[in-house]
PDB file of N, CA and C in Angstrom:
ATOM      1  N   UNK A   1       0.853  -1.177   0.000  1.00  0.00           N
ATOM      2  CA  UNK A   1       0.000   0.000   0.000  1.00  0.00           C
ATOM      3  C   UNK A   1       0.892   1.230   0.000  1.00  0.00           C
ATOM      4  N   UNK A   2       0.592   2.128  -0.892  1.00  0.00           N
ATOM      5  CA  UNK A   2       1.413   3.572  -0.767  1.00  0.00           C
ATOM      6  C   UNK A   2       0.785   4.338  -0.136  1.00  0.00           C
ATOM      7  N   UNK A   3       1.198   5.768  -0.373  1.00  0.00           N
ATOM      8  CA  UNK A   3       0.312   6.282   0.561  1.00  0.00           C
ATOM      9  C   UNK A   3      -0.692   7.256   0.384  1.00  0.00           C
ATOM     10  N   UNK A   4      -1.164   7.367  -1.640  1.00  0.00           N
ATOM     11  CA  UNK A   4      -1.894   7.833  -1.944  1.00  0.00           C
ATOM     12  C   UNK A   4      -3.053   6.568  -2.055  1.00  0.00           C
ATOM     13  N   UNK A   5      -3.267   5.642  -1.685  1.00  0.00           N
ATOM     14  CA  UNK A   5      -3.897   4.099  -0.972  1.00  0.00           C
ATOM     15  C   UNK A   5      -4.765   4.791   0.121  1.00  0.00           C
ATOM     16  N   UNK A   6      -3.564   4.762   1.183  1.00  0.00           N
ATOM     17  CA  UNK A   6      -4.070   5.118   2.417  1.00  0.00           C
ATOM     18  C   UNK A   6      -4.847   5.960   2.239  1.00  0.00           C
ATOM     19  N   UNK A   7      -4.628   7.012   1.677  1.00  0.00           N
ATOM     20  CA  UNK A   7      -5.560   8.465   1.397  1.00  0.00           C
ATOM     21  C   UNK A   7      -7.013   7.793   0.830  1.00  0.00           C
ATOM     22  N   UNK A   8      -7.118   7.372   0.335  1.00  0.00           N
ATOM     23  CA  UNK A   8      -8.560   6.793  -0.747  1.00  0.00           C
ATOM     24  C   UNK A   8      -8.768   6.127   0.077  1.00  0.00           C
ATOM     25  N   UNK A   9      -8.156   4.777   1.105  1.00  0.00           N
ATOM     26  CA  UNK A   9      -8.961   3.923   1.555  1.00  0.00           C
ATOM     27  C   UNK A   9      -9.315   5.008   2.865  1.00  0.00           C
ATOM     28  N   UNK A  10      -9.004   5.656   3.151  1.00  0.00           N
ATOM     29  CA  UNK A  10      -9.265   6.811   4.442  1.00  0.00           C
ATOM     30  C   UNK A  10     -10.224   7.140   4.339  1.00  0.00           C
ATOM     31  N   UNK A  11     -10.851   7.830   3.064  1.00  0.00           N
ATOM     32  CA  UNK A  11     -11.632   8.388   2.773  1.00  0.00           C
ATOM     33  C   UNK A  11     -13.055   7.677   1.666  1.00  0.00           C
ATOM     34  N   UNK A  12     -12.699   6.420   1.555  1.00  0.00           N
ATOM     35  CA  UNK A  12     -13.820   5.785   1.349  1.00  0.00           C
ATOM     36  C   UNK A  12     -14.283   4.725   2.887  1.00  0.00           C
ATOM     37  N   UNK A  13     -13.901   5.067   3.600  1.00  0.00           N
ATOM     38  CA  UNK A  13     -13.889   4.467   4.863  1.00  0.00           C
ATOM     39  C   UNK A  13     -14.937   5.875   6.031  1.00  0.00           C
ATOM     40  N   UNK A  14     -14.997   7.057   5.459  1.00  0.00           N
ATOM     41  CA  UNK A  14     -14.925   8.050   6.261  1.00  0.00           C
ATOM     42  C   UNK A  14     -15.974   8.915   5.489  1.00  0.00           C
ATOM     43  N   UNK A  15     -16.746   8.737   4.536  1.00  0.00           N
ATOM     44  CA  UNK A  15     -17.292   9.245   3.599  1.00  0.00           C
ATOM     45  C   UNK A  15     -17.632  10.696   4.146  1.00  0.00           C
ATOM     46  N   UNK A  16     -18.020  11.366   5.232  1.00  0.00           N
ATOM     47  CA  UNK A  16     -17.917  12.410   5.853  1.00  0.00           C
ATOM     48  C   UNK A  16     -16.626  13.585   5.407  1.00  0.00           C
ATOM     49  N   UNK A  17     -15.590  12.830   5.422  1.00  0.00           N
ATOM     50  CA  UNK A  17     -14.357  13.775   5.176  1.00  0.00           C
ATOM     51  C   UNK A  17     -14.284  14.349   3.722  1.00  0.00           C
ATOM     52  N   UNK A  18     -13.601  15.144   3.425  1.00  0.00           N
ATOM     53  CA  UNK A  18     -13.257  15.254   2.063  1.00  0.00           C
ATOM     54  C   UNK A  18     -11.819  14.816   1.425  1.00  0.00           C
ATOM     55  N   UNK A  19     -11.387  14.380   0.470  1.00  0.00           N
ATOM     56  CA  UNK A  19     -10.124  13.781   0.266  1.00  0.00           C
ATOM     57  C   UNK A  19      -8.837  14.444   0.977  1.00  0.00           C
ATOM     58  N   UNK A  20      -9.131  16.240   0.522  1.00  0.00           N
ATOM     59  CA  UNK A  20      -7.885  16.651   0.377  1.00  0.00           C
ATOM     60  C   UNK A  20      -7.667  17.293   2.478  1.00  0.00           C
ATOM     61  N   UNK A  21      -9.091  16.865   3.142  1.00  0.00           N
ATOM     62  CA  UNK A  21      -8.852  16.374   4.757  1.00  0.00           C
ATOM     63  C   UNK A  21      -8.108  15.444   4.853  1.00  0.00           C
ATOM     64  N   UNK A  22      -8.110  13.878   4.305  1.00  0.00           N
ATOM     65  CA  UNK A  22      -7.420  12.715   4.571  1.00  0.00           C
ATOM     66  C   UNK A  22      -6.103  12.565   4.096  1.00  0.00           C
ATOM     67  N   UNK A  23      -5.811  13.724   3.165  1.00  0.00           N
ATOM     68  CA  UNK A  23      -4.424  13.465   2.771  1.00  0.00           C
ATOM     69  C   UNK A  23      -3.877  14.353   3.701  1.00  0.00           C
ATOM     70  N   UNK A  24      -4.523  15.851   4.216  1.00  0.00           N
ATOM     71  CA  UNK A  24      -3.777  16.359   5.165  1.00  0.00           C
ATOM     72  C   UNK A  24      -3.658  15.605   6.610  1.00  0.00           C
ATOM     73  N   UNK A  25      -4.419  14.798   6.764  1.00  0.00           N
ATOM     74  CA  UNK A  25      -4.313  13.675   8.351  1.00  0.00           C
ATOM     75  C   UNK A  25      -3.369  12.876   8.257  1.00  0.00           C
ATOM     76  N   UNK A  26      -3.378  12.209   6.742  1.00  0.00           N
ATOM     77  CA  UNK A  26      -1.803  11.362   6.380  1.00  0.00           C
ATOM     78  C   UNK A  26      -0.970  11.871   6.879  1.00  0.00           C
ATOM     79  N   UNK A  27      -0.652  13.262   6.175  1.00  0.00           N
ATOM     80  CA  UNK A  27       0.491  13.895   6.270  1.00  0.00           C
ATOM     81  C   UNK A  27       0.772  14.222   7.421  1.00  0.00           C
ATOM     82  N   UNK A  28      -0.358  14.584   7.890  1.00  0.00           N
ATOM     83  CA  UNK A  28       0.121  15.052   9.710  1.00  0.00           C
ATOM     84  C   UNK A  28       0.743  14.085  10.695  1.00  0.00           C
ATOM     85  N   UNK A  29       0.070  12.850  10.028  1.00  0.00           N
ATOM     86  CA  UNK A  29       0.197  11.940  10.824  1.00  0.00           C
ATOM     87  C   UNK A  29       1.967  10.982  10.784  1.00  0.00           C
ATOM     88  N   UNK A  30       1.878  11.287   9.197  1.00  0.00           N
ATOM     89  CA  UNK A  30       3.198  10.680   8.745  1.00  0.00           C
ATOM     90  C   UNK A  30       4.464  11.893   9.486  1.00  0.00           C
ATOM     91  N   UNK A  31       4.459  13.036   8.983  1.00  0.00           N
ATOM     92  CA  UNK A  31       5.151  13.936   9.501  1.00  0.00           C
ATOM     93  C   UNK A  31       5.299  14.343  11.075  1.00  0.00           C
ATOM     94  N   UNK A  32       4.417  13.699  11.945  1.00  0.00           N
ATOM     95  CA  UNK A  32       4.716  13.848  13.345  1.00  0.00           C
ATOM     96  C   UNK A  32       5.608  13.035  13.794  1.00  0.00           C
ATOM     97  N   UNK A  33       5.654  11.485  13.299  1.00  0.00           N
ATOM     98  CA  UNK A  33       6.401  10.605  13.311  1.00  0.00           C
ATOM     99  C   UNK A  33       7.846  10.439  12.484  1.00  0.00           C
ATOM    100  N   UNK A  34       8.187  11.240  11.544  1.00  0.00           N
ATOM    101  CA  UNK A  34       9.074  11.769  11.136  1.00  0.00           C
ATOM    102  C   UNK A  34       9.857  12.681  12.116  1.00  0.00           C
ATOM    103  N   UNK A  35       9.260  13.462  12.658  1.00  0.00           N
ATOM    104  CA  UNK A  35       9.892  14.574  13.471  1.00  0.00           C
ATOM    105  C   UNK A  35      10.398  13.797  15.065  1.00  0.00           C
ATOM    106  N   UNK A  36       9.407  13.217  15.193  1.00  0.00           N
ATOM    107  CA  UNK A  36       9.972  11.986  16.856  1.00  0.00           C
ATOM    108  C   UNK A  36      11.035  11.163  16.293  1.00  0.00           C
ATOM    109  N   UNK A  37      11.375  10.499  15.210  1.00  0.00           N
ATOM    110  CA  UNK A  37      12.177  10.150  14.659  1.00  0.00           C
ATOM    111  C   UNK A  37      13.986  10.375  14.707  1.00  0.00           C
ATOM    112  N   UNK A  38      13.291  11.924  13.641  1.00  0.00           N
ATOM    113  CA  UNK A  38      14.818  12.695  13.848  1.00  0.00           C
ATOM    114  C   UNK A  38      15.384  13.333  14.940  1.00  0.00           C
ATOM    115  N   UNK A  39      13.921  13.139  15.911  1.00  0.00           N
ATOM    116  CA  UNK A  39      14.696  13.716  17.128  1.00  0.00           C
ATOM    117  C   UNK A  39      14.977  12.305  18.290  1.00  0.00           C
ATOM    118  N   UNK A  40      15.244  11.499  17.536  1.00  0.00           N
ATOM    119  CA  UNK A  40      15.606  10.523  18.664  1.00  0.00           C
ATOM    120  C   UNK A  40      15.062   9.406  18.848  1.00  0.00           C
ATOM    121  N   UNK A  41      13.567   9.844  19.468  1.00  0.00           N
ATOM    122  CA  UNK A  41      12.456   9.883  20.233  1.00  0.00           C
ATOM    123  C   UNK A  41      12.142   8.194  19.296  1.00  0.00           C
ATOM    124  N   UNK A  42      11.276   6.943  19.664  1.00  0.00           N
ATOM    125  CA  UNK A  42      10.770   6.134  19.807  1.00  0.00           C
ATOM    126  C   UNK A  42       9.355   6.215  19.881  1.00  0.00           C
ATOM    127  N   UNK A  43       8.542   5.638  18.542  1.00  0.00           N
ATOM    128  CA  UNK A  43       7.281   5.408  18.359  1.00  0.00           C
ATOM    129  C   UNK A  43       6.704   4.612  18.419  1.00  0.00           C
ATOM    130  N   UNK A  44       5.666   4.228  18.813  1.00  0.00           N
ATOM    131  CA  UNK A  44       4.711   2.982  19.243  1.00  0.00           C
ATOM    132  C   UNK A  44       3.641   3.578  18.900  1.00  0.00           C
ATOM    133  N   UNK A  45       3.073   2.550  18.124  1.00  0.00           N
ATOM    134  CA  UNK A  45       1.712   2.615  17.152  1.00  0.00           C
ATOM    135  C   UNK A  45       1.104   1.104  18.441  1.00  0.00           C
ATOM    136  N   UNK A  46       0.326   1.049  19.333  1.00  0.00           N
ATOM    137  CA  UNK A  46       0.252   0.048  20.071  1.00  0.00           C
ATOM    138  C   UNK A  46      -0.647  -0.884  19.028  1.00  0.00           C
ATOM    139  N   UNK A  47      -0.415  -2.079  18.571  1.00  0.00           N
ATOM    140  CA  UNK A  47      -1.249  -3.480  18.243  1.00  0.00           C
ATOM    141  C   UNK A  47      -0.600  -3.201  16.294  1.00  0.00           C
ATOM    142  N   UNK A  48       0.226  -2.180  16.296  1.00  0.00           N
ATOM    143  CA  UNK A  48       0.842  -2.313  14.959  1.00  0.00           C
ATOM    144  C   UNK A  48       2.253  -2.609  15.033  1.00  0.00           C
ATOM    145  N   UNK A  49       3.259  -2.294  16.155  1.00  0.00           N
ATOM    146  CA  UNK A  49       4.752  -1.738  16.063  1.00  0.00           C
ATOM    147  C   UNK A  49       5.213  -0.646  16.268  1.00  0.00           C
ATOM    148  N   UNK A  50       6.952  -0.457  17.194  1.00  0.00           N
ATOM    149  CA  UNK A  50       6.950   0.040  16.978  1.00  0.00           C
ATOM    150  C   UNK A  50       8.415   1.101  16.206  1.00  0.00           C
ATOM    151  N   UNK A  51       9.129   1.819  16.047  1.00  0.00           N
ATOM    152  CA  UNK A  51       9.890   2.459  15.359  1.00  0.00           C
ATOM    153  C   UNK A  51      10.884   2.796  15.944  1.00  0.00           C
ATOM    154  N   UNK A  52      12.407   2.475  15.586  1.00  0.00           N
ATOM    155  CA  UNK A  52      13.368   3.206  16.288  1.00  0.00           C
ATOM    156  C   UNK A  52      14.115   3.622  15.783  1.00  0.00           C
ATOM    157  N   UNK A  53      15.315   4.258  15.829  1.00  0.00           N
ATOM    158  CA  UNK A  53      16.597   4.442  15.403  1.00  0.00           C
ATOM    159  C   UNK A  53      17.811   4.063  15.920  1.00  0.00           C
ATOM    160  N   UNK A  54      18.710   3.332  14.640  1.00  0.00           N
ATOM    161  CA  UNK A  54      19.430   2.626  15.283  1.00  0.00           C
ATOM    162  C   UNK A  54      21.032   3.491  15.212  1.00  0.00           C
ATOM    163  N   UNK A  55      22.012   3.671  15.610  1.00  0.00           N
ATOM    164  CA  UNK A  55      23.505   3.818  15.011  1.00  0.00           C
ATOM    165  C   UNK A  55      23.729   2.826  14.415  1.00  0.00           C
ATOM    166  N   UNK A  56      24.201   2.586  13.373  1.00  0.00           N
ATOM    167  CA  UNK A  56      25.206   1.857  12.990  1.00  0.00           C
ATOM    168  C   UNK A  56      26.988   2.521  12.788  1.00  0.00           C
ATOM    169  N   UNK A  57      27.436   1.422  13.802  1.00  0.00           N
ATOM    170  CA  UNK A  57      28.819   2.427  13.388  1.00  0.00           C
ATOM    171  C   UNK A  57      30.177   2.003  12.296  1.00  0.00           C
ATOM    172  N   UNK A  58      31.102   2.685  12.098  1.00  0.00           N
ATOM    173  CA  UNK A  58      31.766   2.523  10.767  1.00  0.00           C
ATOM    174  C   UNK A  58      32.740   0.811  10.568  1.00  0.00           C
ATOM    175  N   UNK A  59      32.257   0.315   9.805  1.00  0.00           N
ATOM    176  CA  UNK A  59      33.021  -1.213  10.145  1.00  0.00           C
ATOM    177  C   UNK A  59      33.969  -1.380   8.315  1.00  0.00           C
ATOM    178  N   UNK A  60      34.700  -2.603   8.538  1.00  0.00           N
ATOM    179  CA  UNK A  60      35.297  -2.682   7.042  1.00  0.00           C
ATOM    180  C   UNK A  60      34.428  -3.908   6.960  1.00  0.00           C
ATOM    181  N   UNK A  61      34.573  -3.424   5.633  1.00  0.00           N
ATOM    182  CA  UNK A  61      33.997  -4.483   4.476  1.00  0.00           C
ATOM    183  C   UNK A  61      34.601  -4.702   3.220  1.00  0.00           C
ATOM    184  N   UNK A  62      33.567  -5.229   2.130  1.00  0.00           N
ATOM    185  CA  UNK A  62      34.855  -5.789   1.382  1.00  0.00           C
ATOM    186  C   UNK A  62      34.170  -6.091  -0.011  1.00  0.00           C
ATOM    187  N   UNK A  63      34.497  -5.631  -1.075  1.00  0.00           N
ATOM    188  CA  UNK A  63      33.945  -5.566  -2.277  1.00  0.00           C
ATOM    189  C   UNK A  63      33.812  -6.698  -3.034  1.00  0.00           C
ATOM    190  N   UNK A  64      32.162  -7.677  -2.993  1.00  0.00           N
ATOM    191  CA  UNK A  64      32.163  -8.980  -3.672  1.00  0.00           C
ATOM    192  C   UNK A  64      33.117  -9.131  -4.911  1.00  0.00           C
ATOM    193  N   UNK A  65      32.921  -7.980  -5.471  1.00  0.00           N
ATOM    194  CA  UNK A  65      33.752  -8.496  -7.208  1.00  0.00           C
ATOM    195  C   UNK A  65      35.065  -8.386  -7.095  1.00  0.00           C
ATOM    196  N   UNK A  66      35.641  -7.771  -6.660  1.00  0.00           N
ATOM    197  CA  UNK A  66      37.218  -8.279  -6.279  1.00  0.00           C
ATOM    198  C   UNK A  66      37.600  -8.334  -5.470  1.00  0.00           C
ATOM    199  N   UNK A  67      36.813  -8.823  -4.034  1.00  0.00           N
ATOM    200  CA  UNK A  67      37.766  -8.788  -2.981  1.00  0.00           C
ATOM    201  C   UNK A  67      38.631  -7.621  -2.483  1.00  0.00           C
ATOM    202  N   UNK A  68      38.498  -6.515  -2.408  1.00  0.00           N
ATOM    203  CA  UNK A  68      39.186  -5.559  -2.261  1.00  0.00           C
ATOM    204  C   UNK A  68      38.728  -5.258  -0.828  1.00  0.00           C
ATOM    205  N   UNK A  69      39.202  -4.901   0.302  1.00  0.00           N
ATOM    206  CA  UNK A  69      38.769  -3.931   1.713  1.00  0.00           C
ATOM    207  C   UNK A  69      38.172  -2.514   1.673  1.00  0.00           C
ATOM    208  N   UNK A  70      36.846  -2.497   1.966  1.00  0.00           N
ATOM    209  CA  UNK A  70      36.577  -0.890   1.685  1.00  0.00           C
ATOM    210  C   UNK A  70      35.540  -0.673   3.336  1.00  0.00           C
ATOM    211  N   UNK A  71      36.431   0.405   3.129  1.00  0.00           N
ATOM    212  CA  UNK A  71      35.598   1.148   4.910  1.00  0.00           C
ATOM    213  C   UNK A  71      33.995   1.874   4.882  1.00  0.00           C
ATOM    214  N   UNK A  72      33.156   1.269   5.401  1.00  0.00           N
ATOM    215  CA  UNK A  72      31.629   1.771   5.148  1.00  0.00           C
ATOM    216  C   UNK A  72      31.724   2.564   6.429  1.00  0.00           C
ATOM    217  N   UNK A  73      31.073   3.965   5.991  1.00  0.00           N
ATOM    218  CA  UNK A  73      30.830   4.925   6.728  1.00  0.00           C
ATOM    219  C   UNK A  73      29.891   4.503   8.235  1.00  0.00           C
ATOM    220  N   UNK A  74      30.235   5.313   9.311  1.00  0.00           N
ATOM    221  CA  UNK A  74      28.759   4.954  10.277  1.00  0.00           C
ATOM    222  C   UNK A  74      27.667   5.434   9.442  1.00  0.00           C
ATOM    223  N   UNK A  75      26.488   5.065  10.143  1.00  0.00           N
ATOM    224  CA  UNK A  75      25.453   5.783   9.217  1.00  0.00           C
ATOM    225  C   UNK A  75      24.101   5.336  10.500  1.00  0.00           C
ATOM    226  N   UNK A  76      22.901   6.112  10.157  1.00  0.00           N
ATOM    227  CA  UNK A  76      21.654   6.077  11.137  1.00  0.00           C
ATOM    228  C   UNK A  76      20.737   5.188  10.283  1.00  0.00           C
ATOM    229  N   UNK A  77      20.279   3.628  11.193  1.00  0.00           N
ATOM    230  CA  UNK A  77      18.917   3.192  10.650  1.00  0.00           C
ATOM    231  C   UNK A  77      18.114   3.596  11.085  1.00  0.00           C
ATOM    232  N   UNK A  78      16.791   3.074  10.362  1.00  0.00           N
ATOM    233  CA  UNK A  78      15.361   3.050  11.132  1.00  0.00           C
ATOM    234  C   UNK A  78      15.398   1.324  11.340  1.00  0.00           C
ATOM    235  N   UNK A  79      14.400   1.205  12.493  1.00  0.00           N
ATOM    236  CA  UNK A  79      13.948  -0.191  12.398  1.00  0.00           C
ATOM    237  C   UNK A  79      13.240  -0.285  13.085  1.00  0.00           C
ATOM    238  N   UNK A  80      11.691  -1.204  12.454  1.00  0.00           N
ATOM    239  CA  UNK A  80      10.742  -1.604  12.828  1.00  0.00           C
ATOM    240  C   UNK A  80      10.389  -2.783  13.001  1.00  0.00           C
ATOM    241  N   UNK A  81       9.843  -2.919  14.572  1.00  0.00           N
ATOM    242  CA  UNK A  81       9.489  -4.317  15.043  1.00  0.00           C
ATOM    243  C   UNK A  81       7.918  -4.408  15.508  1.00  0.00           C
ATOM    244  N   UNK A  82       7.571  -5.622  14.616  1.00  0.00           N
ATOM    245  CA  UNK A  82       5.890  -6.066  14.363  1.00  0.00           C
ATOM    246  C   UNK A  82       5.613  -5.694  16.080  1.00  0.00           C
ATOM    247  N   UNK A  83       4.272  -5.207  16.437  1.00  0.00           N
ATOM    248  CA  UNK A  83       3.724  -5.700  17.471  1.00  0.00           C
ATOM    249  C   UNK A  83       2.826  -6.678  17.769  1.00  0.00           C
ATOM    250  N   UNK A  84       2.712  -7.600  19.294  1.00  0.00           N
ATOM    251  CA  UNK A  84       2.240  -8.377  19.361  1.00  0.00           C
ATOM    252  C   UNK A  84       1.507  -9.071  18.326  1.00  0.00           C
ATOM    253  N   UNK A  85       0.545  -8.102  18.451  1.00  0.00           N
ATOM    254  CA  UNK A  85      -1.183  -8.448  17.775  1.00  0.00           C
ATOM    255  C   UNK A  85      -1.208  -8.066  16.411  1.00  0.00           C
ATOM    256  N   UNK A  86       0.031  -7.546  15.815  1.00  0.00           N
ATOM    257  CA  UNK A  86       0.535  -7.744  14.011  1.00  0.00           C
ATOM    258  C   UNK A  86       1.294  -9.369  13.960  1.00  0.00           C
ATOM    259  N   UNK A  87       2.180  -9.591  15.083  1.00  0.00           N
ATOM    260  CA  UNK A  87       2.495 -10.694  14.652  1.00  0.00           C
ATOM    261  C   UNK A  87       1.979 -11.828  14.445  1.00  0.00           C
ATOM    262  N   UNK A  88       0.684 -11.680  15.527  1.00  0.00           N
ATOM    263  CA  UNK A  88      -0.203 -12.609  15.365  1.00  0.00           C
ATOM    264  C   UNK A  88      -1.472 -13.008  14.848  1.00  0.00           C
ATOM    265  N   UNK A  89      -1.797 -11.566  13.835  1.00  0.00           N
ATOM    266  CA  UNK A  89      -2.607 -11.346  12.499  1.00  0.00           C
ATOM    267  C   UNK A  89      -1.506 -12.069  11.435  1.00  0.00           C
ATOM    268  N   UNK A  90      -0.381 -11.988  11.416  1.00  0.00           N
ATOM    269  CA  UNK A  90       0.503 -12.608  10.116  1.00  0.00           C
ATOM    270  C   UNK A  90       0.979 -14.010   9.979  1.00  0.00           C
ATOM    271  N   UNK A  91       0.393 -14.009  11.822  1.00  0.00           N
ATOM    272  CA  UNK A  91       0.896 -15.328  11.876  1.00  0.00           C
ATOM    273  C   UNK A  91      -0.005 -16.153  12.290  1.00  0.00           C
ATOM    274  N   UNK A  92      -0.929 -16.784  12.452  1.00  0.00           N
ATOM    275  CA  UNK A  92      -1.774 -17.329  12.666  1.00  0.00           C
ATOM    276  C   UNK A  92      -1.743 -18.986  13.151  1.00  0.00           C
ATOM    277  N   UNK A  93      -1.716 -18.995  14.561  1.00  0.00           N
ATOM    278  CA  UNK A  93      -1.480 -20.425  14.673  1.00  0.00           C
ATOM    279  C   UNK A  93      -2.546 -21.484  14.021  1.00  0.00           C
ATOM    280  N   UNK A  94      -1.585 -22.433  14.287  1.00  0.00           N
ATOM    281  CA  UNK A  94      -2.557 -23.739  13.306  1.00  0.00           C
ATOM    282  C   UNK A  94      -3.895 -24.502  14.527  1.00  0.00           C
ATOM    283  N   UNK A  95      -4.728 -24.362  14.042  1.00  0.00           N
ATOM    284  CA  UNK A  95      -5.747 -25.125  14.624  1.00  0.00           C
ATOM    285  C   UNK A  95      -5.628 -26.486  15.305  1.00  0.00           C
ATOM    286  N   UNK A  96      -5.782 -26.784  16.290  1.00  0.00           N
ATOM    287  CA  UNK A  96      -5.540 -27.742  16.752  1.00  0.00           C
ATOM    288  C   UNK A  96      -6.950 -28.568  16.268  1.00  0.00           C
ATOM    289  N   UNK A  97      -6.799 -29.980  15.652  1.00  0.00           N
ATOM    290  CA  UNK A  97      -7.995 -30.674  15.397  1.00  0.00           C
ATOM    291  C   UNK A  97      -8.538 -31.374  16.791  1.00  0.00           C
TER     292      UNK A  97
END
């Protein structure tokens, strides 16, 4: 799903709103979490996951096609971990007969 998706399914879900409301709620919504982001800060969407940032710091590595040593910069991830009740919408135990 992208996130002109989200916008349409928002708003055929919401028939009250008008589109260019649901794309500004996206956005608000996407961009608040952007901003907790770059500032550090740790998000939890509770029963979806939630968001962090990681360091990664500068390590060697090494170029598949010739074997050569090359130094990869540190650099900042994101990373997201399923919550509970996503993992267990995706995952669905097996029925016991």
């Amino acid at each position: 799903m992208i996130r002109s998706d989200l916008v349409l399914r928002l708003a055929a879900l919401n028939p009250h709103l008008y589109e260019k409301d649901c794309v500004a709620l996206v956005d608000a919504i996407l961009g608040r979490i952007s901003d907790a982001l770059l500032a550090g800060d740790r998000v939890e969407i509770r029963g979806f996951g939630s968001f962090t940032v990681k360091e990664r710091p500068a390590r060697q590595g090494h170029n598949p096609k010739t074997g050569a040593r090359i130094g990869v910069p540190a650099k900042t991830a994101l990373v997201f971990k399923a919550g509970k009740d996503m993992r267990d919408r995706l995952n669905p135990e097996a029925a016991v007969p």
